[in-house]
Protein backbone atom coordinates (compact mmCIF):
# COMPACT_ATOMS: atom_id res chain seq x y z
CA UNK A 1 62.34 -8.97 15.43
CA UNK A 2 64.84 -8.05 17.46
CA UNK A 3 66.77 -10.52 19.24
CA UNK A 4 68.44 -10.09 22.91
CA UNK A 5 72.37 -10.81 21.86
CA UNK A 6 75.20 -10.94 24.95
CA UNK A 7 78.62 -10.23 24.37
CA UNK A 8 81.74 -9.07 26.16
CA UNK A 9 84.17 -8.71 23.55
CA UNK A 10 84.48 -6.09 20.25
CA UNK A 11 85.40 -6.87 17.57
CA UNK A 12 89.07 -6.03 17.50
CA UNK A 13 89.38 -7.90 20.89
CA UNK A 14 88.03 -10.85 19.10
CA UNK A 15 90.65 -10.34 16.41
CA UNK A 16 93.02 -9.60 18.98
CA UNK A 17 92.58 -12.92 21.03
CA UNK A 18 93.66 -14.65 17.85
CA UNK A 19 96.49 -13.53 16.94
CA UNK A 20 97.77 -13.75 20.65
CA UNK A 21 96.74 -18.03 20.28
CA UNK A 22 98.20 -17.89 16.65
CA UNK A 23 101.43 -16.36 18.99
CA UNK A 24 101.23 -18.94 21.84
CA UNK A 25 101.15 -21.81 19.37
CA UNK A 26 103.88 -20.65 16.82
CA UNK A 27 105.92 -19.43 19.68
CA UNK A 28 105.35 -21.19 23.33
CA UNK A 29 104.16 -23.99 21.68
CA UNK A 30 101.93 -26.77 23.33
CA UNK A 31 103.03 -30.40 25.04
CA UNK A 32 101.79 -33.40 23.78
CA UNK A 33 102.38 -37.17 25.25
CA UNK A 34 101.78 -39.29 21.95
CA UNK A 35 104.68 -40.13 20.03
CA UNK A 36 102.34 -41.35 16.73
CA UNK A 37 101.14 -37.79 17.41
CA UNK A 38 104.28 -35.99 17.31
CA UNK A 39 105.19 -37.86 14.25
CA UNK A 40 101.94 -36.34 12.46
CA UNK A 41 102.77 -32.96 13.08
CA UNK A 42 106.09 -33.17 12.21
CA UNK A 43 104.82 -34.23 8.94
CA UNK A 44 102.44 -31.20 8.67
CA UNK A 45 105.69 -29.12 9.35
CA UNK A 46 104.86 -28.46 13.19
CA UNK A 47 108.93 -27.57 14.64
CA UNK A 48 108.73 -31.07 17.34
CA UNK A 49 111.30 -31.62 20.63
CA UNK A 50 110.57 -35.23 20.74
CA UNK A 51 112.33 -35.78 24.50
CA UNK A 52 109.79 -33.12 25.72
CA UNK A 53 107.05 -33.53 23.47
CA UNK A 54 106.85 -29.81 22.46
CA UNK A 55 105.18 -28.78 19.64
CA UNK A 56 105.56 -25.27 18.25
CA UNK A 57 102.69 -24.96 15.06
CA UNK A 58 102.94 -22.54 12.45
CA UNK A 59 100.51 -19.93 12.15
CA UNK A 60 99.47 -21.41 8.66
CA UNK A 61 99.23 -24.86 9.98
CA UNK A 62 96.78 -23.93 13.01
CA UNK A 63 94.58 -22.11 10.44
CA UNK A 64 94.83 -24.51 7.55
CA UNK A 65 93.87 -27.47 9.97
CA UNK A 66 91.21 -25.11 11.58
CA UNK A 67 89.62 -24.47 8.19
CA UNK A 68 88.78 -28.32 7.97
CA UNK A 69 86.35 -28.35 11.09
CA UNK A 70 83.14 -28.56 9.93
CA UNK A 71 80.54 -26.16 11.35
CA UNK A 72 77.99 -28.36 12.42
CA UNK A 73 77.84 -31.50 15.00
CA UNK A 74 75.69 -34.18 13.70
CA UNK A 75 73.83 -36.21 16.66
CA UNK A 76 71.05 -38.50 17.10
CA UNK A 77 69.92 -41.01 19.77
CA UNK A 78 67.33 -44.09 19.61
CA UNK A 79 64.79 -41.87 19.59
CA UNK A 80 65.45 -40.56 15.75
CA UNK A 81 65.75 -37.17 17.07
CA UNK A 82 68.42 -35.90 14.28
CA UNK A 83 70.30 -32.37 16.32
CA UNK A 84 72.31 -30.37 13.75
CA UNK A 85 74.38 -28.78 16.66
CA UNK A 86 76.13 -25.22 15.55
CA UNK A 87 74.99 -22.11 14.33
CA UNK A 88 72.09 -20.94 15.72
CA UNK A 89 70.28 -23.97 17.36
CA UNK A 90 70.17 -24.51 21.02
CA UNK A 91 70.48 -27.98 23.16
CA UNK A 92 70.94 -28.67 26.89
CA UNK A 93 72.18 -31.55 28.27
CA UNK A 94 71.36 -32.48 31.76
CA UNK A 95 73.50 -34.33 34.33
CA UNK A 96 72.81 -38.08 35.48
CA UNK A 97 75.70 -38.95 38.34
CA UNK A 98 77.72 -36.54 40.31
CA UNK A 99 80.15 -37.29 43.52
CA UNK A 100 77.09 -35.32 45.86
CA UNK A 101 73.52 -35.93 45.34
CA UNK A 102 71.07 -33.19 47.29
CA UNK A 103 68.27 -35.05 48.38
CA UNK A 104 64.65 -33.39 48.91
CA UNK A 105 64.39 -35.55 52.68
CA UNK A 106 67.82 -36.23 53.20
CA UNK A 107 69.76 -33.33 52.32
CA UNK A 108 73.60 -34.31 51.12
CA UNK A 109 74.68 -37.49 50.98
CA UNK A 110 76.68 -39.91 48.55
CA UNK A 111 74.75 -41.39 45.22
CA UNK A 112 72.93 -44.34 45.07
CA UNK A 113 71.84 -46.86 41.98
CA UNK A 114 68.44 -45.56 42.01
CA UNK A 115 69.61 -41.88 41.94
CA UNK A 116 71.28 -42.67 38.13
CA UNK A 117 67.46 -44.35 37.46
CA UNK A 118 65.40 -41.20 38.82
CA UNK A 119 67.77 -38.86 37.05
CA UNK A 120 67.77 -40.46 33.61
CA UNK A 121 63.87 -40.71 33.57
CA UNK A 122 63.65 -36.78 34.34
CA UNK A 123 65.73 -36.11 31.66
CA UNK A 124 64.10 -38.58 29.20
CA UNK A 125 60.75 -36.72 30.40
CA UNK A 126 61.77 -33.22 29.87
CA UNK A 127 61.63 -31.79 26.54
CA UNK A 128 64.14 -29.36 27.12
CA UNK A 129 66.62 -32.16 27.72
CA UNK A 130 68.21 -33.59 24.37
CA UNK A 131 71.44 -35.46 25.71
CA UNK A 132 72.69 -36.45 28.82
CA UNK A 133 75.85 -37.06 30.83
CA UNK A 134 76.11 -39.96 33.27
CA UNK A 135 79.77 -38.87 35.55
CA UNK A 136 82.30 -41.81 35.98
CA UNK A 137 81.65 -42.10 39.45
CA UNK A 138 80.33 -44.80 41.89
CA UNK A 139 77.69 -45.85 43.77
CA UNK A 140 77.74 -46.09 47.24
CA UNK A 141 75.17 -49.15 47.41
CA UNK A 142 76.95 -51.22 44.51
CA UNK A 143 80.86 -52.29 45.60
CA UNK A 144 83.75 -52.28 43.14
CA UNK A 145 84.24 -52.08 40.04
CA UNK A 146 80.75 -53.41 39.22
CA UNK A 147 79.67 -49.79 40.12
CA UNK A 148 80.79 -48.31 37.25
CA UNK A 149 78.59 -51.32 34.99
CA UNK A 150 76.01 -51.11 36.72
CA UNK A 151 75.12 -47.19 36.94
CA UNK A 152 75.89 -47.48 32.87
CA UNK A 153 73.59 -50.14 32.75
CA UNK A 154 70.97 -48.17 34.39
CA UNK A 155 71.54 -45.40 32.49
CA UNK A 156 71.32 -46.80 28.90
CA UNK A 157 68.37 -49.14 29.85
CA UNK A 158 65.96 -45.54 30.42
CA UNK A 159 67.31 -43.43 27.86
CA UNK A 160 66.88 -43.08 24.46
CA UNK A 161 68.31 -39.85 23.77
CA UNK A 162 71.87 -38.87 22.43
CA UNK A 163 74.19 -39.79 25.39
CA UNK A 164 77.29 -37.81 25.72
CA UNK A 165 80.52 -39.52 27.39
CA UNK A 166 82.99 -38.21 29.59
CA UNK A 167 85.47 -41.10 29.73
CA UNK A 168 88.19 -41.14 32.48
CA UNK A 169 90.92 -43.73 30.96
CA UNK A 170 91.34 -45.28 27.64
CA UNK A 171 89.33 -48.79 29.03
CA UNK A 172 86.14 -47.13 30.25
CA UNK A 173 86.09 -44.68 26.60
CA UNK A 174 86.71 -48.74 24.85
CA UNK A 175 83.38 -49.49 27.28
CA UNK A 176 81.32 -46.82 26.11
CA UNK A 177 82.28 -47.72 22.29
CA UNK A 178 81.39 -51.39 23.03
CA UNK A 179 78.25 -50.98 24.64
CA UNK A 180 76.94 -48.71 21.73
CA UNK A 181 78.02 -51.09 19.39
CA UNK A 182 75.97 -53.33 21.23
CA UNK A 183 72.73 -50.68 21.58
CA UNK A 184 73.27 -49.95 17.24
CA UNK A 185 73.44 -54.02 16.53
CA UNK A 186 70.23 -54.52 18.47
CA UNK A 187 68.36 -51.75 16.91
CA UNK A 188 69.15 -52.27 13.71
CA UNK A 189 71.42 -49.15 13.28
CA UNK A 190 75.57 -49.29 12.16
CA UNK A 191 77.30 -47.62 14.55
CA UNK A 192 79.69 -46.37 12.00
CA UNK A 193 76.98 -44.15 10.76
CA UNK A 194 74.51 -43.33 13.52
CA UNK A 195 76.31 -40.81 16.13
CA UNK A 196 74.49 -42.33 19.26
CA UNK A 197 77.48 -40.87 21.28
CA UNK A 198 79.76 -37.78 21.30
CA UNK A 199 83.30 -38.30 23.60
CA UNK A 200 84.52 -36.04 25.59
CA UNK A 201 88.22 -35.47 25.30
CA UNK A 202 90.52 -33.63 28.38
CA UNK A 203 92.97 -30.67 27.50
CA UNK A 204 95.36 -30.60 30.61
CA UNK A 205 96.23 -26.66 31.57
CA UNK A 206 98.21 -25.09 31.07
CA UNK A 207 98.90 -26.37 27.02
CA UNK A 208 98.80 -30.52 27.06
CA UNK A 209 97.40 -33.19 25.85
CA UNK A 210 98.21 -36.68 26.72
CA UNK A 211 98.43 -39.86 25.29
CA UNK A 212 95.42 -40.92 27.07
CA UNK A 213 92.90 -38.27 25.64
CA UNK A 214 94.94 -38.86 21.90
CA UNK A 215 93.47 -42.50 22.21
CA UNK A 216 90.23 -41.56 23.78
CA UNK A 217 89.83 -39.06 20.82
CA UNK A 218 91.05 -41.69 18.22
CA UNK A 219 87.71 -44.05 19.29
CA UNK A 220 85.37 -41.72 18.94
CA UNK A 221 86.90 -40.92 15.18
CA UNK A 222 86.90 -44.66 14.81
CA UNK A 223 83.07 -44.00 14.52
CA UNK A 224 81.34 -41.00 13.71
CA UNK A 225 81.03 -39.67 17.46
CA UNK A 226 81.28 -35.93 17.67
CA UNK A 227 84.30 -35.19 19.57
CA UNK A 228 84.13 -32.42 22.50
CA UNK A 229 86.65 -30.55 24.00
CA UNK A 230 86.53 -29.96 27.77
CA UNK A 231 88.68 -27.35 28.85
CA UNK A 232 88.87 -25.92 32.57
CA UNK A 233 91.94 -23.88 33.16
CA UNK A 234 91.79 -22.45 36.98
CA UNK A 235 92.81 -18.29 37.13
CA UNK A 236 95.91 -18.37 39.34
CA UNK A 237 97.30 -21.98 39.38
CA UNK A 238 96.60 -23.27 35.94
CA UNK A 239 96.13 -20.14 33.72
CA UNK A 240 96.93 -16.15 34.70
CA UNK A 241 95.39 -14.40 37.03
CA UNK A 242 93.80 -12.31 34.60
CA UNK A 243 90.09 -12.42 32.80
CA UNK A 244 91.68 -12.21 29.45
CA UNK A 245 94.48 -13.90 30.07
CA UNK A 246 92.42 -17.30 31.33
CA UNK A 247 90.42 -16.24 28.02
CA UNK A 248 93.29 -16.78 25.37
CA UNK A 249 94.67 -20.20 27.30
CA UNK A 250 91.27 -21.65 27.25
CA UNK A 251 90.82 -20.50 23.49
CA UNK A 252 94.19 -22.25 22.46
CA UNK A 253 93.15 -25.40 24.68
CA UNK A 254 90.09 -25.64 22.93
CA UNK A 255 91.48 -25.25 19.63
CA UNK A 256 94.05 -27.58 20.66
CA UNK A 257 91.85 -30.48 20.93
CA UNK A 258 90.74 -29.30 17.65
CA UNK A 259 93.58 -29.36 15.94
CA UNK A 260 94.56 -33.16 16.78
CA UNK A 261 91.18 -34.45 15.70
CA UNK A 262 91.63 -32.70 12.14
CA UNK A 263 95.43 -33.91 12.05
CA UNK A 264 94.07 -37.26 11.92
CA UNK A 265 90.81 -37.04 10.49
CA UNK A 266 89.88 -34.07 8.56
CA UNK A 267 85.92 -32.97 8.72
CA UNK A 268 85.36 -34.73 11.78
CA UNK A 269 82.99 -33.02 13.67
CA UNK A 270 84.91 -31.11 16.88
CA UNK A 271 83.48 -28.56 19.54
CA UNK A 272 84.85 -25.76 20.38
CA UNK A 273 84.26 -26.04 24.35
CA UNK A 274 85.95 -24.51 27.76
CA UNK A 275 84.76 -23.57 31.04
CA UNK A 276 87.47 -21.67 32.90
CA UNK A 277 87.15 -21.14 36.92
CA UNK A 278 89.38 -19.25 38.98
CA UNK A 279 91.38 -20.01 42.23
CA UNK A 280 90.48 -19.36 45.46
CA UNK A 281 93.62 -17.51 47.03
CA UNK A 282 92.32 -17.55 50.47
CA UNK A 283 91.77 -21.36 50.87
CA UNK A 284 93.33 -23.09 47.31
CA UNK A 285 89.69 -24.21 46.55
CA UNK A 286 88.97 -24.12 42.83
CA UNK A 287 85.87 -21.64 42.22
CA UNK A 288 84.00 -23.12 39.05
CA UNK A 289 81.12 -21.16 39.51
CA UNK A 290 81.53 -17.55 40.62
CA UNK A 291 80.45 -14.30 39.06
CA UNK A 292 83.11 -14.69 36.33
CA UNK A 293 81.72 -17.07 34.71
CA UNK A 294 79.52 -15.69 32.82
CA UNK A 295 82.33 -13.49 31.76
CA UNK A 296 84.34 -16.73 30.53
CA UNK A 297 81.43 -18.94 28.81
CA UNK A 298 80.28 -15.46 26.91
CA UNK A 299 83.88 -14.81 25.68
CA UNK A 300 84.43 -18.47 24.63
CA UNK A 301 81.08 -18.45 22.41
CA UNK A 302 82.54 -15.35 21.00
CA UNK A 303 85.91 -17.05 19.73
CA UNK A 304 83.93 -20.70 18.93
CA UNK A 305 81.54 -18.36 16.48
CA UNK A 306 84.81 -16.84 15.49
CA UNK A 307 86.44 -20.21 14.17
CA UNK A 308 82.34 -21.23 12.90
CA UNK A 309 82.52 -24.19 15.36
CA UNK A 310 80.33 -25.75 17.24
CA UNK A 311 80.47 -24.52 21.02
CA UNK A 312 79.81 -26.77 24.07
CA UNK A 313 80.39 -25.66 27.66
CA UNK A 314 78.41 -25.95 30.84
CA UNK A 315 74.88 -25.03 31.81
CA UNK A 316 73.85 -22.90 34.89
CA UNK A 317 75.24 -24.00 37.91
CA UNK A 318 75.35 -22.44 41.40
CA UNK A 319 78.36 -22.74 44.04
CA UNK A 320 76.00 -23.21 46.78
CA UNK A 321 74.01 -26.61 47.39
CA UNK A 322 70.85 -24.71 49.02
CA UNK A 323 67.89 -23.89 46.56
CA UNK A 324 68.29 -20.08 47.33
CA UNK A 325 68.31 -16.76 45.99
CA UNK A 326 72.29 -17.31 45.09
CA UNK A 327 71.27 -20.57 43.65
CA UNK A 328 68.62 -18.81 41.28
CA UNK A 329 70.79 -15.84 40.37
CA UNK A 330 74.22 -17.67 39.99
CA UNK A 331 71.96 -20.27 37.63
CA UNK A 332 70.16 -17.71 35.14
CA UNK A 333 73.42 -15.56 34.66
CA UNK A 334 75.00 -18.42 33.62
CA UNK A 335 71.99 -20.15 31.71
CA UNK A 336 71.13 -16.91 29.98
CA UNK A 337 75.17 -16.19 28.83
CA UNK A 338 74.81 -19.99 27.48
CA UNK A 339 72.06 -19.03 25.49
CA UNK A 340 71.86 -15.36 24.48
CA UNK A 341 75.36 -15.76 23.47
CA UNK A 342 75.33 -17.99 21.37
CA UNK A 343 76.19 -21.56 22.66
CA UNK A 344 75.20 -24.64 21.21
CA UNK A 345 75.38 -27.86 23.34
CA UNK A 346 74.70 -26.61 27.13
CA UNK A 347 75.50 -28.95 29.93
CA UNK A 348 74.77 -29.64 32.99
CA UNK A 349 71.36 -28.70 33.87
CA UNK A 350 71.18 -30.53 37.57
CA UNK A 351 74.76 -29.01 38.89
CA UNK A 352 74.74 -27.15 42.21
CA UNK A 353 78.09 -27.41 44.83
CA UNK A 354 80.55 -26.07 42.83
CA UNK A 355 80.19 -28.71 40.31
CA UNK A 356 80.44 -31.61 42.74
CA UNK A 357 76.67 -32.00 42.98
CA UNK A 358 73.46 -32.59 41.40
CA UNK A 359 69.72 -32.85 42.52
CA UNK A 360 66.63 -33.96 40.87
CA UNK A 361 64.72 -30.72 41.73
CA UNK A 362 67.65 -28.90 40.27
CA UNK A 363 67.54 -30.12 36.91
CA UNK A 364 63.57 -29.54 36.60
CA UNK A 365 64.07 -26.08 38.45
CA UNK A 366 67.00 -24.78 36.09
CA UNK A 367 64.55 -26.29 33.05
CA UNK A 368 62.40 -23.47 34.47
CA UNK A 369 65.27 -21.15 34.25
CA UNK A 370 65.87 -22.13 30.14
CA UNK A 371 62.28 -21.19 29.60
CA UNK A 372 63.15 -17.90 31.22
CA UNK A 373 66.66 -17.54 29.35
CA UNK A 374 65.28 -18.44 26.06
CA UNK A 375 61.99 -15.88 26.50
CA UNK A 376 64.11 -13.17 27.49
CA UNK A 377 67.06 -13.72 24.52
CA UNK A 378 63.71 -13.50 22.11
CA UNK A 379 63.83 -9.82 22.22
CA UNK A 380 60.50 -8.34 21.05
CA UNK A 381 58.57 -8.37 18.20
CA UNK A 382 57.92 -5.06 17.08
CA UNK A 383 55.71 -5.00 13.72
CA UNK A 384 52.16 -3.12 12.75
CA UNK A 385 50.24 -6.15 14.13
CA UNK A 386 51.89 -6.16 17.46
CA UNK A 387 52.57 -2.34 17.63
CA UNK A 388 48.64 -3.08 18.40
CA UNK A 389 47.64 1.06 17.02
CA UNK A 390 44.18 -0.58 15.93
CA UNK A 391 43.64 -2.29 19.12
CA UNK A 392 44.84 1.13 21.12
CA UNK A 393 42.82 3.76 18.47
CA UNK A 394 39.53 0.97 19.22
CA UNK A 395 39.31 1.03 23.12
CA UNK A 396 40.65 4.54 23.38
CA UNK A 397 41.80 6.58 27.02
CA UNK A 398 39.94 5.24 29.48
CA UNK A 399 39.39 1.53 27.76
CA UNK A 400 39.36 -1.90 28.95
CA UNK A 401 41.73 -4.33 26.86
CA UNK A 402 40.21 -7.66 28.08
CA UNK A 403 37.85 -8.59 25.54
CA UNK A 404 39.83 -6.92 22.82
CA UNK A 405 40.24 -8.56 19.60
CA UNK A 406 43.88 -8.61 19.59
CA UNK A 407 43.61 -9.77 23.59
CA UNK A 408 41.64 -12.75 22.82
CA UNK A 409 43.72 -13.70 19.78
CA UNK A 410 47.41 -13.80 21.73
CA UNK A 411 45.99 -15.41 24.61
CA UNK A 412 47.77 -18.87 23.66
CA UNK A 413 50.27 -17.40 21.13
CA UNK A 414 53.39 -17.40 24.19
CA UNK A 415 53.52 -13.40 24.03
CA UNK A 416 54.37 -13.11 27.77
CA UNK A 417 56.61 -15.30 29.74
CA UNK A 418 55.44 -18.44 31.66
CA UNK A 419 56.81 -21.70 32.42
CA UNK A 420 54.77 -24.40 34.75
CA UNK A 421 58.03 -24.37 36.53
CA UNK A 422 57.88 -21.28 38.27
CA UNK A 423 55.37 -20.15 41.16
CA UNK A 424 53.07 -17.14 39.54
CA UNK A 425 50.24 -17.37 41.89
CA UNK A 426 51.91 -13.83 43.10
CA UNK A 427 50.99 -15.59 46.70
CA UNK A 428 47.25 -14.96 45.94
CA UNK A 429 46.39 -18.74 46.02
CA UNK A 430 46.19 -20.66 48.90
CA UNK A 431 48.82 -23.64 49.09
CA UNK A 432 50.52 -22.66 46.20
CA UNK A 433 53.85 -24.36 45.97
CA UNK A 434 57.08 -22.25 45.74
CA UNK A 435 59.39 -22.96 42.98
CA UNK A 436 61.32 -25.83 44.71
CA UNK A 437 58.48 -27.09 45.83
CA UNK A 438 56.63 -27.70 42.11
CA UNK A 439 60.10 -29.07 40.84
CA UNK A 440 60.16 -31.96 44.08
CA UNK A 441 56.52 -32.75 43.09
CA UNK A 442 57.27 -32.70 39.18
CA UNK A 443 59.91 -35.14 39.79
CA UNK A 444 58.02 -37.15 41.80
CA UNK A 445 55.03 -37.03 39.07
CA UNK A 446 57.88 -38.31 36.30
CA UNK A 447 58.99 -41.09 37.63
CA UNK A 448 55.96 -42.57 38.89
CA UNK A 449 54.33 -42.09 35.54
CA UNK A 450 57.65 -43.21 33.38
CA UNK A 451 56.83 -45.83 31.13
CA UNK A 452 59.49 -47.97 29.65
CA UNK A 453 60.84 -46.57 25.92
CA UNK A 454 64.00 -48.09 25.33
CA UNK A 455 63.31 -51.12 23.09
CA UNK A 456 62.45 -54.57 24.22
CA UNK A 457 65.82 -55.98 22.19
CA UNK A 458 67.98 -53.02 23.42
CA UNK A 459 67.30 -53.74 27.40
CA UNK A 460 67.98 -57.89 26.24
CA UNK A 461 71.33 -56.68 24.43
CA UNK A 462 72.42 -54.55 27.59
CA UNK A 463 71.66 -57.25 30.10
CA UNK A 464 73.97 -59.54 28.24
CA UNK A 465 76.36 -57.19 27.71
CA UNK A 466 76.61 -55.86 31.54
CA UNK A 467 76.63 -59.80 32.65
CA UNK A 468 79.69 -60.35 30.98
CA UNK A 469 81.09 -57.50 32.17
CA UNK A 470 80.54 -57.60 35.63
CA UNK A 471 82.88 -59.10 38.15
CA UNK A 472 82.35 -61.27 41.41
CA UNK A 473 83.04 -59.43 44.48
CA UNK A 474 86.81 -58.39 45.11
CA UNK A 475 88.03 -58.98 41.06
CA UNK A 476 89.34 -56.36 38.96
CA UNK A 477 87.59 -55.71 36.40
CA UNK A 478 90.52 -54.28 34.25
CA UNK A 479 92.98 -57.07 35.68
């Protein structure tokens, strides 16, 4: 069977983009603000400026330490779901918390605590949704710092799939390690051995990492928590104005982050992740969703399958906030370069704005747009039995195929696309619901008919936890 495979790249340009990041790191070199760091790689026989925190690797170095990546993420969640993430498997991740929330009655407006419940019982309802991502960002209905506990709290207290973390400062990635300590001890896990979480670590364009994101990436390896690299270099301010040249920064970011979590612990589990955008030269406005993307996130996969990593990067996405035609298109290019090409942990299903936003509908409607990604990157079958010359040589010119044998045997067997996300009434039914439509009403249907799964000790442990951590009004929590 022949399967539908995206690329943008030959191979010599593959080859080629390489040995230009084996060039940048033996020759420009790469900043990084962690002294126990720098003393590491002088030790592997990286040439170190200490006072500036340069690093200049040798081309050995980058591809010895490369060599010790292993291929494969291991993650799991409360749910015993075990994902072997690399190679050829697929999983999307869908988004809990973003700065704009798109609402069905009320259009735009800031998030609320109920938003982060809603969107975490969608995504624990959806089966194409294996981990999800709740933003570091507040509430407008809870003050303070007791935002940030209490949209966590709501988070963890509907979910019990694998949770991915994209920490903003040293404390809140110590919060997240905490908190699952907590989750592990009351369900009878170690959390030394069950990867509940994966951590997100930030590679600053152009070429740094700081001391914040070495200690970030040092708690996750502290556990077993698959480490992922989130790269986002911006075409004209932060990288070149050039496809290919934003293509071999982002690779060396990316291997960047993999590179310091082999340094220090080798066979740790690392992705190979970026998601390049380009500048806006009219207005300054970073553009994290245009055309090229698909361009970038194909090329990426490319290099990740190059280095036999595991490859994270963002889902569809759209840079308007209206469920439109650009919406749709902007979504499945994206979605479908995710998939066809090879990516393994996709994220964000729910963005819309640019990446500042988020809807319920959206996640359930780009869930639509997987089923149409992943039926179309199938390819077609073509074999005797579904070359159908029996079936054809039976009914003959002139023939009816609706009773046929072959008909009435691939009625349920998925042959031809559909997904109960999508309108296909083909506006022959009367009241039929357009595609925006079905995914307000789905979402409606989940939540009303969520029923707690999170364990009776886990919820206990949480609302312990979250009481100690939570401030009166006006205190710091970090003071």
């Amino acid at each position: 069977m022949g399967k539908m495979s995206l690329s943008v790249l030959g191979e010599a340009e593959v080859q080629l983009i390489h040995e230009r990041t084996l060039d940048v790191f033996e020759q420009v070199g790469v900043q990084v603000g962690h002294d126990e760091t720098l003393a590491r790689l002088a030790k592997a026989g990286a040439r170190v400026n200490g006072a500036g925190g340069l690093v200049k690797l040798p081309r050995q170095l980058v591809m010895d330490l490369l060599a010790l990546a292993p291929a494969y993420a291991v993650e799991t969640g409360l749910n015993g779901k075990v994902m072997q993430v690399g190679g050829d498997n697929r999983y999307y991740l869908s988004l809990i918390l973003d700065p704009t929330i798109v609402d069905y009655a009320e259009g735009k407006r800031p998030p609320r605590l109920d938003d982060v419940r809603r969107h975490t019982i969608i995504g624990q309802s959806l089966e194409r949704v294996s981990t999800m991502m709740r933003m570091e960002y507040p509430v407008s209905d809870v003050p303070g710092p007791n935002s940030y506990y209490r949209t966590m709290e709501m988070f963890l207290s509907h979910t019990t799939k694998h949770t991915s973390a994209y920490p903003t400062s040293a404390e809140n990635c110590r919060d997240w390690i905490e908190v699952f300590d907590v989750i592990a001890d009351a369900a009878g896990l170690d959390a030394r051995t069950s990867p509940l979480l994966s951590v997100a670590i930030a590679v600053r364009s152009p070429l740094s990492i700081d001391g914040i994101n070495i200690e970030i990436m040092k708690m996750a390896m502290s556990r077993c928590y698959p480490v992922i690299s989130t790269v986002c270099p911006m075409a004209g301010a932060t990288s070149p104005y050039t496809t290919a040249g934003t293509i071999l920064q982002a690779n060396v970011e990316a291997l960047l982050a993999v590179l310091m979590v082999q340094l220090y612990k080798p066979g740790h589990p690392v992705f190979h992740g970026n998601g390049p955008s380009v500048a806006d030269m009219r207005s300054g406005r970073d553009l994290y969703y245009p055309a090229d993307k698909m361009l970038f996130k194909l090329a990426a996969t490319q290099m990740g399958k190059f280095y036999r990593l595991p490859i994270a990067g963002e889902a569809g996405g759209t840079l308007t906030c209206r469920p439109d035609v650009q919406n749709g298109a902007e979504s499945l290019a994206y979605l479908l370069a995710s998939h066809a090409g090879g990516q393994n942990l996709i994220g964000g299903l729910g963005s819309l704005g640019n990446a500042l936003g988020m809807s319920a509908e959206q996640i359930i409607m780009q869930a639509g747009l997987v089923d149409m990604a992943e039926f179309l990157a199938r390819g077609v079958c073509v074999d005797e039995a579904h070359l159908a010359l029996d079936s054809i040589a039976r009914v003959g010119p002139g023939g009816s195929f609706f009773d046929d044998d072959l008909t009435l045997s691939q009625l349920r067997a998925a042959e031809f696309f559909s997904s109960p996300h999508f309108d296909m009434s083909c506006g022959h039914e009367a009241g039929a619901l357009g595609m925006y439509e079905k995914a307000h009403e789905t979402a409606e249907k989940l939540v009303s008919d969520y029923r707690p799964q999170v364990p009776g000790k886990v919820i206990e442990a949480l609302g312990r936890y979250f009481h100690r951590k939570c401030q009166p009004v006006g205190v710091n929590a970090y003071a």
